[in-house]
Protein backbone atom coordinates (compact mmCIF):
# COMPACT_ATOMS: atom_id res chain seq x y z
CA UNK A 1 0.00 0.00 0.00
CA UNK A 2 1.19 3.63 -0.53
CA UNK A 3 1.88 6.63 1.92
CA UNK A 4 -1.09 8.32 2.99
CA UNK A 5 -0.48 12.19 1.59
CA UNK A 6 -1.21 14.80 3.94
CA UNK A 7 -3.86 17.64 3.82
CA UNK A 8 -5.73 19.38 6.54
CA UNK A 9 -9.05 18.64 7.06
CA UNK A 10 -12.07 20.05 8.47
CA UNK A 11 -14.91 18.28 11.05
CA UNK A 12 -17.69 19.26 8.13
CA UNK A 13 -15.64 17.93 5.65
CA UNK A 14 -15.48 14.49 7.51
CA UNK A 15 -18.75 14.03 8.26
CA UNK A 16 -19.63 14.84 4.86
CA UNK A 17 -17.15 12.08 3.54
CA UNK A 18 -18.50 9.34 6.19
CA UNK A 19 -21.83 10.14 4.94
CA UNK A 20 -20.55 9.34 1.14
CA UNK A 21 -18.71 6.02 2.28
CA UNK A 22 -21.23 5.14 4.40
CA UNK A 23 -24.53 5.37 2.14
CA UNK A 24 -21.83 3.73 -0.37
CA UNK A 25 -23.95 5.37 -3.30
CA UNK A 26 -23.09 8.52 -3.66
CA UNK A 27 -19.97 7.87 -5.79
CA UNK A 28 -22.50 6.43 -8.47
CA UNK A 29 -25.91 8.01 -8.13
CA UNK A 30 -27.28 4.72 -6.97
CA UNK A 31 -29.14 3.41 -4.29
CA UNK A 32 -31.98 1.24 -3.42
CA UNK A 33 -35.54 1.65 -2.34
CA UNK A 34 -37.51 -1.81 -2.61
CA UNK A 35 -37.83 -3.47 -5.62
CA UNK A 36 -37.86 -1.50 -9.18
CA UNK A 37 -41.62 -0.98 -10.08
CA UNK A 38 -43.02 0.13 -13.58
CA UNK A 39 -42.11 3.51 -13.01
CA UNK A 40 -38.77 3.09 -12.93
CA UNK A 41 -36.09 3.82 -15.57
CA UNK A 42 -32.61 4.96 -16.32
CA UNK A 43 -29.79 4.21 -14.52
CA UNK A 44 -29.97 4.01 -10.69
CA UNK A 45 -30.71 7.24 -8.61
CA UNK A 46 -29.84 7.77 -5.27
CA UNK A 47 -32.87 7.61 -2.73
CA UNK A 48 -31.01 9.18 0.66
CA UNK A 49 -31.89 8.48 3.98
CA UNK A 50 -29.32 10.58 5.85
CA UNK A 51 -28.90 9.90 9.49
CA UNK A 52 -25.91 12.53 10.79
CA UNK A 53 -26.04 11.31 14.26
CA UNK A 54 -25.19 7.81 13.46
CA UNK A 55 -22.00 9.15 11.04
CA UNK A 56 -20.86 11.63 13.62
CA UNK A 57 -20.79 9.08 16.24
CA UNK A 58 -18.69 7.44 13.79
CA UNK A 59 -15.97 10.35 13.21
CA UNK A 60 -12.16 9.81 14.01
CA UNK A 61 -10.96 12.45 16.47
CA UNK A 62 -8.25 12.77 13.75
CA UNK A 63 -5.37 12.76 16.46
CA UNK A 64 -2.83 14.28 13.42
CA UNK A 65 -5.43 15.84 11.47
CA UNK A 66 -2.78 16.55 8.69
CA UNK A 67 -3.25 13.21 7.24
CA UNK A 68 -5.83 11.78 5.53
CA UNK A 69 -7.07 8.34 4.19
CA UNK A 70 -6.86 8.50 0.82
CA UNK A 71 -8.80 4.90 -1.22
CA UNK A 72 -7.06 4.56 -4.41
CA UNK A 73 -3.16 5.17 -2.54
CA UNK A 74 -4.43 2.58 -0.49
CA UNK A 75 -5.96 0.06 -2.16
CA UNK A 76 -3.20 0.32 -4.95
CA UNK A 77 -4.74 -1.98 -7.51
CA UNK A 78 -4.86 -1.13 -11.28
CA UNK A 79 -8.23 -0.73 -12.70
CA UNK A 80 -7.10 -4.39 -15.27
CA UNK A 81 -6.48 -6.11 -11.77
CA UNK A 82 -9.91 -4.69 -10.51
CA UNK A 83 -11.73 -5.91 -13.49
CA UNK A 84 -9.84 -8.78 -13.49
CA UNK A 85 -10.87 -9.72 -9.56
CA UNK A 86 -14.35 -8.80 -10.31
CA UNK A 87 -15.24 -9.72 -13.84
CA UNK A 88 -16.93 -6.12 -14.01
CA UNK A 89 -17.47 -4.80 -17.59
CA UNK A 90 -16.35 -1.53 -17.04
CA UNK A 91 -13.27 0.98 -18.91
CA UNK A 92 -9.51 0.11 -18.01
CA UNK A 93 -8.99 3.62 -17.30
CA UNK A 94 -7.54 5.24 -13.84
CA UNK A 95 -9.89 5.40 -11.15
CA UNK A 96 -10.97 8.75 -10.18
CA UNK A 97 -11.40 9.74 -6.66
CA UNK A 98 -14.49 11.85 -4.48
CA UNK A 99 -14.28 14.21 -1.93
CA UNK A 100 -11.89 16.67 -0.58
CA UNK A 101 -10.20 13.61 1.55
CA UNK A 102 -9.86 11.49 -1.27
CA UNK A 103 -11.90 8.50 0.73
CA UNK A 104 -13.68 7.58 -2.58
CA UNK A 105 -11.62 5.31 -4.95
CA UNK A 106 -14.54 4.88 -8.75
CA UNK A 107 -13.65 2.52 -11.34
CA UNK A 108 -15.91 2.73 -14.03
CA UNK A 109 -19.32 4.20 -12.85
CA UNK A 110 -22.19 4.70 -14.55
CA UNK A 111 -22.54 7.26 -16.79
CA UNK A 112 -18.68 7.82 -16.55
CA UNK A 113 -16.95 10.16 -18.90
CA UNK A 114 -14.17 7.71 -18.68
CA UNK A 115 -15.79 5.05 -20.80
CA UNK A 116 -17.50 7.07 -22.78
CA UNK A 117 -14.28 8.99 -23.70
CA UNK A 118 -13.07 5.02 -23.99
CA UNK A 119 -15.50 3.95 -25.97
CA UNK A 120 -14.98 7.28 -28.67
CA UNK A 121 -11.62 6.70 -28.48
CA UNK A 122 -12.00 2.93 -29.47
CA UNK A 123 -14.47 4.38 -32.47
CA UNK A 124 -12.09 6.44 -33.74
CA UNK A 125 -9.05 4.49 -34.03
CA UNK A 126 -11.52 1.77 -36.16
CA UNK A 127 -12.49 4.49 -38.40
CA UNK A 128 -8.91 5.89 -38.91
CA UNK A 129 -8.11 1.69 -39.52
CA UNK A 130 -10.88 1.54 -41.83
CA UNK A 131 -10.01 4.67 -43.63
CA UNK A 132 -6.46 3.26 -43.98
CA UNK A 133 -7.85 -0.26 -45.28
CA UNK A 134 -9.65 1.52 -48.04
CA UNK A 135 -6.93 3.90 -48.94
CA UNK A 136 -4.91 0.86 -49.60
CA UNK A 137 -7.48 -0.90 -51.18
CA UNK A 138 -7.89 2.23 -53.28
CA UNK A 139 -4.22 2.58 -54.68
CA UNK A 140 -3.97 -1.01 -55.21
CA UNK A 141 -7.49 -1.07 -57.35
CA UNK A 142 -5.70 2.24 -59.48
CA UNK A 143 -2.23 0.12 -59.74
CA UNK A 144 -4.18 -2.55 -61.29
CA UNK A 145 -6.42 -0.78 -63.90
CA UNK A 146 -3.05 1.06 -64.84
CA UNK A 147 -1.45 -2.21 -65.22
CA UNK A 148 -4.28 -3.82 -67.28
CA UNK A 149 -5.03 -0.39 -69.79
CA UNK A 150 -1.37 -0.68 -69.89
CA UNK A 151 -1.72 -4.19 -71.04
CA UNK A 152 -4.61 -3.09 -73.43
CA UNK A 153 -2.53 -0.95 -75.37
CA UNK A 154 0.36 -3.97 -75.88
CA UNK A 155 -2.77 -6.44 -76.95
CA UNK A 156 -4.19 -4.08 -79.61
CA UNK A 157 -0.87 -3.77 -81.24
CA UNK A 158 -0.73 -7.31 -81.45
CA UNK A 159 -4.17 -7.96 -82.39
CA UNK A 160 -5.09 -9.62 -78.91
CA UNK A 161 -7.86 -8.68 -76.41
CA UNK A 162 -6.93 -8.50 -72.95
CA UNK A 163 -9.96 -8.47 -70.30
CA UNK A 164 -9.21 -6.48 -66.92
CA UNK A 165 -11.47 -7.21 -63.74
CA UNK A 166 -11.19 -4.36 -61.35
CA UNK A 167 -12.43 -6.01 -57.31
CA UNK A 168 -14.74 -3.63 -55.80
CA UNK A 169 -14.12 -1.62 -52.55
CA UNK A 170 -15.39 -3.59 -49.80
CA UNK A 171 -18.50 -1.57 -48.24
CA UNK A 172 -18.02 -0.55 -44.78
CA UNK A 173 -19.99 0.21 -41.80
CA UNK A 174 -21.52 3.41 -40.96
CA UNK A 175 -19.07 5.32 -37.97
CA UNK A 176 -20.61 5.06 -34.64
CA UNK A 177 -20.59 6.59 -31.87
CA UNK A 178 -20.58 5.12 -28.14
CA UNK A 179 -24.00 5.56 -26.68
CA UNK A 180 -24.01 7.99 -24.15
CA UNK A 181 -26.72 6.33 -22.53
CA UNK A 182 -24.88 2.90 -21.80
CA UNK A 183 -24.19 2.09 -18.31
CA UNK A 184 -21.15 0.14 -17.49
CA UNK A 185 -20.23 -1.74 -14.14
CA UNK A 186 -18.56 0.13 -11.47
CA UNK A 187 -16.88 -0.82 -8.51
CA UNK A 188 -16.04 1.90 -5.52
CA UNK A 189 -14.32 1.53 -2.24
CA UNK A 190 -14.19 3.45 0.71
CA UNK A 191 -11.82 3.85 3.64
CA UNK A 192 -12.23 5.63 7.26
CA UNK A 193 -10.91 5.78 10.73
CA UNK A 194 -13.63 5.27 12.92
CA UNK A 195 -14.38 6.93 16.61
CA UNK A 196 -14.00 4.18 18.71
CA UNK A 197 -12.47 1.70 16.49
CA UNK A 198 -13.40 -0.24 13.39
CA UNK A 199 -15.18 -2.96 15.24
CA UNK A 200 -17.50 -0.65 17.05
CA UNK A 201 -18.28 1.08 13.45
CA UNK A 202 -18.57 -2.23 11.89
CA UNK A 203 -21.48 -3.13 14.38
CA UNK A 204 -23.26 -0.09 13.32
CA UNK A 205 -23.47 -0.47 10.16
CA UNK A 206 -26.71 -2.39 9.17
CA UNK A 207 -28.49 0.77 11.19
CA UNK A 208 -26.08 3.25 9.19
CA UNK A 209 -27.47 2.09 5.85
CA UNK A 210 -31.11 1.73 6.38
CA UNK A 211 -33.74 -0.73 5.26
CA UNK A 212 -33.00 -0.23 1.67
CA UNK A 213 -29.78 -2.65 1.94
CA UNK A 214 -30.35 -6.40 3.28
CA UNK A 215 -27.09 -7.08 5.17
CA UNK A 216 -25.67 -10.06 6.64
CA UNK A 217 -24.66 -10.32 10.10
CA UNK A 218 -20.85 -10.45 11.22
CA UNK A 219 -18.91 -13.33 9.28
CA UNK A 220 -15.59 -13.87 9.27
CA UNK A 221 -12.35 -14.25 11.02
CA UNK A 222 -12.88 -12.86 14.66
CA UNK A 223 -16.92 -12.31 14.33
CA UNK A 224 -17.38 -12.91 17.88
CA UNK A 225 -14.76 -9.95 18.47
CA UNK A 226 -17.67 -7.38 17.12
CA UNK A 227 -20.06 -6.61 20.07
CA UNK A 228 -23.68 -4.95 19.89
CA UNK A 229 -24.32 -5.98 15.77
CA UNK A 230 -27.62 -6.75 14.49
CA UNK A 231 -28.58 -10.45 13.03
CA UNK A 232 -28.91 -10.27 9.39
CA UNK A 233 -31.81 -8.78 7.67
CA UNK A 234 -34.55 -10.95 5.61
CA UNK A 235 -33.36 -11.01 2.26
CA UNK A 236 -29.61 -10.96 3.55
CA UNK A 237 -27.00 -12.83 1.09
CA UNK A 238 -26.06 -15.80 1.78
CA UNK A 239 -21.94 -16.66 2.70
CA UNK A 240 -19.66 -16.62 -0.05
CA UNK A 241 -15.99 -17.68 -0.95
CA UNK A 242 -13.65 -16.51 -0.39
CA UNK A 243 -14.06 -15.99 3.22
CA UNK A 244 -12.29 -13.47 4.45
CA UNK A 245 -9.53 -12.97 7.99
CA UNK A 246 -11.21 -10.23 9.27
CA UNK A 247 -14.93 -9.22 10.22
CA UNK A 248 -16.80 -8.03 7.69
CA UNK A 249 -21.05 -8.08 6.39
CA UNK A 250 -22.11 -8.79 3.06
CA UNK A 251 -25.16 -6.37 1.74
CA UNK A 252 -27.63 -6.41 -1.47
CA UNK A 253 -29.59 -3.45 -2.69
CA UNK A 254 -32.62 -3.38 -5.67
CA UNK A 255 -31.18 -0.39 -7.26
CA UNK A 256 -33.92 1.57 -9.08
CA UNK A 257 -33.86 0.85 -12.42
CA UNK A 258 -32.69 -2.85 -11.88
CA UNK A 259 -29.34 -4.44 -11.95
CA UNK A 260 -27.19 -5.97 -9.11
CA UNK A 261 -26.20 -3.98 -6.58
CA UNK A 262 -24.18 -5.41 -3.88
CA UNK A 263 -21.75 -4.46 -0.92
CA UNK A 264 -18.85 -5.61 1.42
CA UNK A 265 -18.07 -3.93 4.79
CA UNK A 266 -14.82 -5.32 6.29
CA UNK A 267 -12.39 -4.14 9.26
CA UNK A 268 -8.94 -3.64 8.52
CA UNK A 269 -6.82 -3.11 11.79
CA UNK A 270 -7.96 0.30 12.54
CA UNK A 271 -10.04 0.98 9.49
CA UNK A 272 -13.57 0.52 8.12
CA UNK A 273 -13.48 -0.60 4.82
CA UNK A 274 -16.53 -0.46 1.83
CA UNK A 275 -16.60 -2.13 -0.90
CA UNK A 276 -19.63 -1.47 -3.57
CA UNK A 277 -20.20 -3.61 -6.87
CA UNK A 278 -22.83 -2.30 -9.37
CA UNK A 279 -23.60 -3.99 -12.65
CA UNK A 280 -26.77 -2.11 -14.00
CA UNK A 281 -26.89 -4.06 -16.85
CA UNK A 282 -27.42 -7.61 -15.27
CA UNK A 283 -30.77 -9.07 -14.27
CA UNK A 284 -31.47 -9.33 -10.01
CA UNK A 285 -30.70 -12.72 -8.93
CA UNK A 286 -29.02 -14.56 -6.00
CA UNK A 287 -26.51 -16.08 -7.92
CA UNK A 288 -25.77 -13.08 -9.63
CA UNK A 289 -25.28 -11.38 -6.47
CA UNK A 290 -23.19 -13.66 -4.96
CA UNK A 291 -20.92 -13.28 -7.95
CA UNK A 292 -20.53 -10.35 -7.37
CA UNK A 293 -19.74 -10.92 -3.93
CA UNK A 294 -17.17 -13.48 -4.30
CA UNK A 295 -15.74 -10.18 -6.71
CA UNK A 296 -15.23 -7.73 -3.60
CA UNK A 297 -14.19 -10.12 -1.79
CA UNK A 298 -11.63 -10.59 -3.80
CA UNK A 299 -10.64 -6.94 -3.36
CA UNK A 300 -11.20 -7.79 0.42
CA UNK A 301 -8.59 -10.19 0.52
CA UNK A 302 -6.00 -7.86 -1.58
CA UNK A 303 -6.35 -5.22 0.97
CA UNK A 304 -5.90 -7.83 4.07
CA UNK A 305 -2.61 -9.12 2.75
């Protein structure tokens, strides 16, 4: 893992940043509230249900308040080793960050100007290759009817006929565009020092995100450590491998709009760690979510080690 970088920062400014870890939306505009009815559409919105108390409670007292937690230094995984642990179909671009902290760590997201710029930059290199293939195509199509009126001229001297077939251009496809429109995976992940330690947080955190996420109860390595932490919720996912050293809760949203929307919550020595997986594009099921599970946890593991 890299250095944390220093910068000053302000009590609003971390409550504001728990708040985005915690509702572990924000960084996408997505969220969940029940199942998608016929209303809904588009990509997923964000439904909030803030609760300050319950992130101040959680605030670090910042004992060197110079430094800051910063997701991306941290996590330190390229966005092809991201995809690669998670099978998201999302850009291999560089992450981009949230928040005057930096706590926020995006790969893909929906909507993102990354893949979109990806995707126009993938369009246009085709059409330059095309435009090449046909240039080619072209001068070789001229060096051949040179060649053949060339050879017309020689076979009327001599009283011969000679027959030239000229290959025509191979049509091409109209340029597109990316569609602005398409939403891609995303993954995020979040990093804080809690007040009162990561444990104590990680207990909290079923109340902290509200009835719109179905989350487990403490699993892991040292479950019994966490005190005070609800059971798991009806609709909770089930355990998936890899299991991971260290405390942690699964969670599953409905996003509106549909898709999968799933997250893991883990403690990591001193700090709370969230992990979000979105994949608008793929149909709500269990095994779907506990693919993408087994994904972030995944990521869990490479930030345990």
């Amino acid at each position: 893992m890299r250095s944390q970088r220093p910068r000053a920062a302000t009590g609003g400014r971390l409550i504001r940043a728990v708040g985005m870890l915690t509702a572990a939306a924000a960084f996408s505009g997505c969220s969940s509230l029940g199942f998608s009815g016929a209303a809904d559409s588009g990509p997923p919105r964000l439904s909030p249900n803030p609760q300050p108390e319950i992130a101040a409670s959680m605030l670090d007292g910042r004992p060197a308040p110079a430094m800051r937690l910063n997701a991306c230094e941290l996590l330190d995984l390229t966005p092809a080793r991201v995809i690669a642990l998670t099978g998201a179909d999302m850009p291999d671009v560089e992450p981009t960050g949230s928040g005057d902290l930096g706590l926020l760590c995006t790969y893909g997201g929906p909507g993102s100007p990354e893949r979109y710029e990806a995707e126009r930059e993938e369009a246009e290199r085709e059409k330059a290759e095309r435009e090449e293939a046909e240039r080619e195509e072209a001068e070789r199509e001229e060096a051949e009817r040179v060649e053949a009126a060339s050879g017309d001229t020689e076979a009327g001297a001599t009283g011969t006929t000679a027959t030239s077939t000229t290959t025509a251009a191979t049509p091409t496809t109209a340029d597109t565009d990316p569609d602005p429109d398409y939403v891609p995976d995303s993954v995020a992940v979040g990093v804080v020092k809690p007040l009162g330690g990561s444990r104590a947080a990680l207990a909290g955190q079923s109340a902290l995100l509200g009835a719109r996420y179905a989350c487990s109860g403490i699993r892991g390595e040292g479950a019994s450590s966490v005190e005070g932490a609800a059971a798991g919720a009806p609709g909770a996912p089930a355990p998936v491998r890899p299991d991971l050293g260290s405390p942690y809760i699964d969670c599953v949203a409905a996003p509106t709009g549909g898709g999968v929307e799933v997250h893991t919550i883990l403690v990591a020595d001193s700090d709370l760690w969230h992990l979000t997986l979105i994949r608008p594009g793929t149909p709500r099921s269990p095994e779907a979510e506990a693919r993408a599970l087994a994904g972030l946890h995944r990521i869990a593991n490479q930030i345990l080690d």
